[in-house]
Protein backbone atom coordinates (compact mmCIF):
# COMPACT_ATOMS: atom_id res chain seq x y z
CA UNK A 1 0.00 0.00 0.00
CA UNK A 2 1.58 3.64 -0.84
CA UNK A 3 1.14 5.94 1.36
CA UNK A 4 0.46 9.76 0.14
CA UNK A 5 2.15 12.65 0.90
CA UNK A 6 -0.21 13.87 3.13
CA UNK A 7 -0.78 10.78 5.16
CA UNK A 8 3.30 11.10 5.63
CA UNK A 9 3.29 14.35 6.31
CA UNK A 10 0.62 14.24 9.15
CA UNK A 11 1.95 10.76 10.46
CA UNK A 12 5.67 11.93 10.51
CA UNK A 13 4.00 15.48 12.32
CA UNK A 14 2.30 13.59 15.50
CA UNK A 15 5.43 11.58 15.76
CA UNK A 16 7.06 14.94 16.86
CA UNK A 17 3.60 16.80 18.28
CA UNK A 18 2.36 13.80 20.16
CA UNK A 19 5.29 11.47 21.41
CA UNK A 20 3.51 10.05 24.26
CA UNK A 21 0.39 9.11 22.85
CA UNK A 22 0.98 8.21 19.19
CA UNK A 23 2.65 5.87 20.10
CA UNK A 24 4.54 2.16 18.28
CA UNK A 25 1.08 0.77 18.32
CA UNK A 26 -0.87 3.98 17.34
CA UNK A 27 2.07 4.97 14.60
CA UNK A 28 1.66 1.36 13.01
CA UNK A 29 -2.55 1.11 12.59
CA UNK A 30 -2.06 4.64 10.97
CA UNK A 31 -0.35 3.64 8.82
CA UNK A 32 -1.37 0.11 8.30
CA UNK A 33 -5.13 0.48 8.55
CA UNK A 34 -5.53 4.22 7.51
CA UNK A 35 -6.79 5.05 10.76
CA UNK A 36 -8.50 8.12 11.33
CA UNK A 37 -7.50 10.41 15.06
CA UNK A 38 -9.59 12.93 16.60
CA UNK A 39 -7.01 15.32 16.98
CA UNK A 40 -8.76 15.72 20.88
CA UNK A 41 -8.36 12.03 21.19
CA UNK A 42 -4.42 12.78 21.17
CA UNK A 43 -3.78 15.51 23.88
CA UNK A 44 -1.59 17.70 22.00
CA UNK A 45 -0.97 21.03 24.09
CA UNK A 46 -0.36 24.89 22.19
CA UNK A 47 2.98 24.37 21.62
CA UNK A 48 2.65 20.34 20.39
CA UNK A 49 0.15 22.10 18.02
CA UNK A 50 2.57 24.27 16.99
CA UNK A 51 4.97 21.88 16.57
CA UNK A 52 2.38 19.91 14.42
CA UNK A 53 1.23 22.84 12.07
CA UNK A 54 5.08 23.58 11.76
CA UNK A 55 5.86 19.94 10.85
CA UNK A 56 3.46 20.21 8.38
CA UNK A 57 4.46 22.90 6.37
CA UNK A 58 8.02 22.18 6.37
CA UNK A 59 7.08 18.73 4.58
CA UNK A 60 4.54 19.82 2.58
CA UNK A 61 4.89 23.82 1.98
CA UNK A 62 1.27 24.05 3.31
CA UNK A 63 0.40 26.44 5.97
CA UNK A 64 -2.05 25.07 8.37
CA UNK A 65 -1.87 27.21 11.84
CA UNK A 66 -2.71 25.84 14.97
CA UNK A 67 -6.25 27.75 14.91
CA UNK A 68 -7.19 25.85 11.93
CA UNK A 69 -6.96 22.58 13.93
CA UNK A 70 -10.01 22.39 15.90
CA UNK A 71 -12.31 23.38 12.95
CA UNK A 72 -10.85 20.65 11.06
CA UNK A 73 -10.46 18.18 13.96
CA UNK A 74 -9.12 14.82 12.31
CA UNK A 75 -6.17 13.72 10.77
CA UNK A 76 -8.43 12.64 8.14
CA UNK A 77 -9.79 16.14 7.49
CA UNK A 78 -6.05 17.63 7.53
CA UNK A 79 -5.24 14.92 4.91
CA UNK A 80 -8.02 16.08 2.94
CA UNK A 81 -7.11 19.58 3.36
CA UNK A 82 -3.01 18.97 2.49
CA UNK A 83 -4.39 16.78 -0.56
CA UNK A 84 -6.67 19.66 -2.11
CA UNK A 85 -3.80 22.37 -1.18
CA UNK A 86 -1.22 20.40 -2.84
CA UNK A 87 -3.09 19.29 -6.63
């Protein structure tokens, strides 16, 4: 299965934003099973946020700033977003 850019991009950005609970397990039925987080469901504070939304655009060249987040609310709606920012 190939993963797209902005699966990679939001996988590799809660590796960094949300060590403790993305975790081995979590990482692997991302990917694997093309789970879809609540981004509440991962208890990323302001500045793991930040460190998300910067993640993000240093992979992908897409701003998405931390205020954005809760509007869109799943890593399935950030893929989604990335996707249609990046055709």
């Amino acid at each position: 299965m190939e993963i797209s850019r902005a699966r990679r991009a939001v996988f590799e950005a809660l590796k960094i934003a949300a060590p403790h609970t993305f975790d081995d397990a979590l990482r692997h039925a991302f990917l694997a099973e093309a789970l879809n987080l609540k981004l509440t469901e991962l208890d990323m504070d302001s500045l793991g946020e930040m460190e998300f939304c910067i993640s993000i655009e240093l992979s992908t060249g897409v701003t998405v700033l931390p205020s954005q987040l809760a509007a869109l609310g799943s890593t399935e709606a950030i893929e989604l977003h990335l996707e249609q920012a990046l055709a």
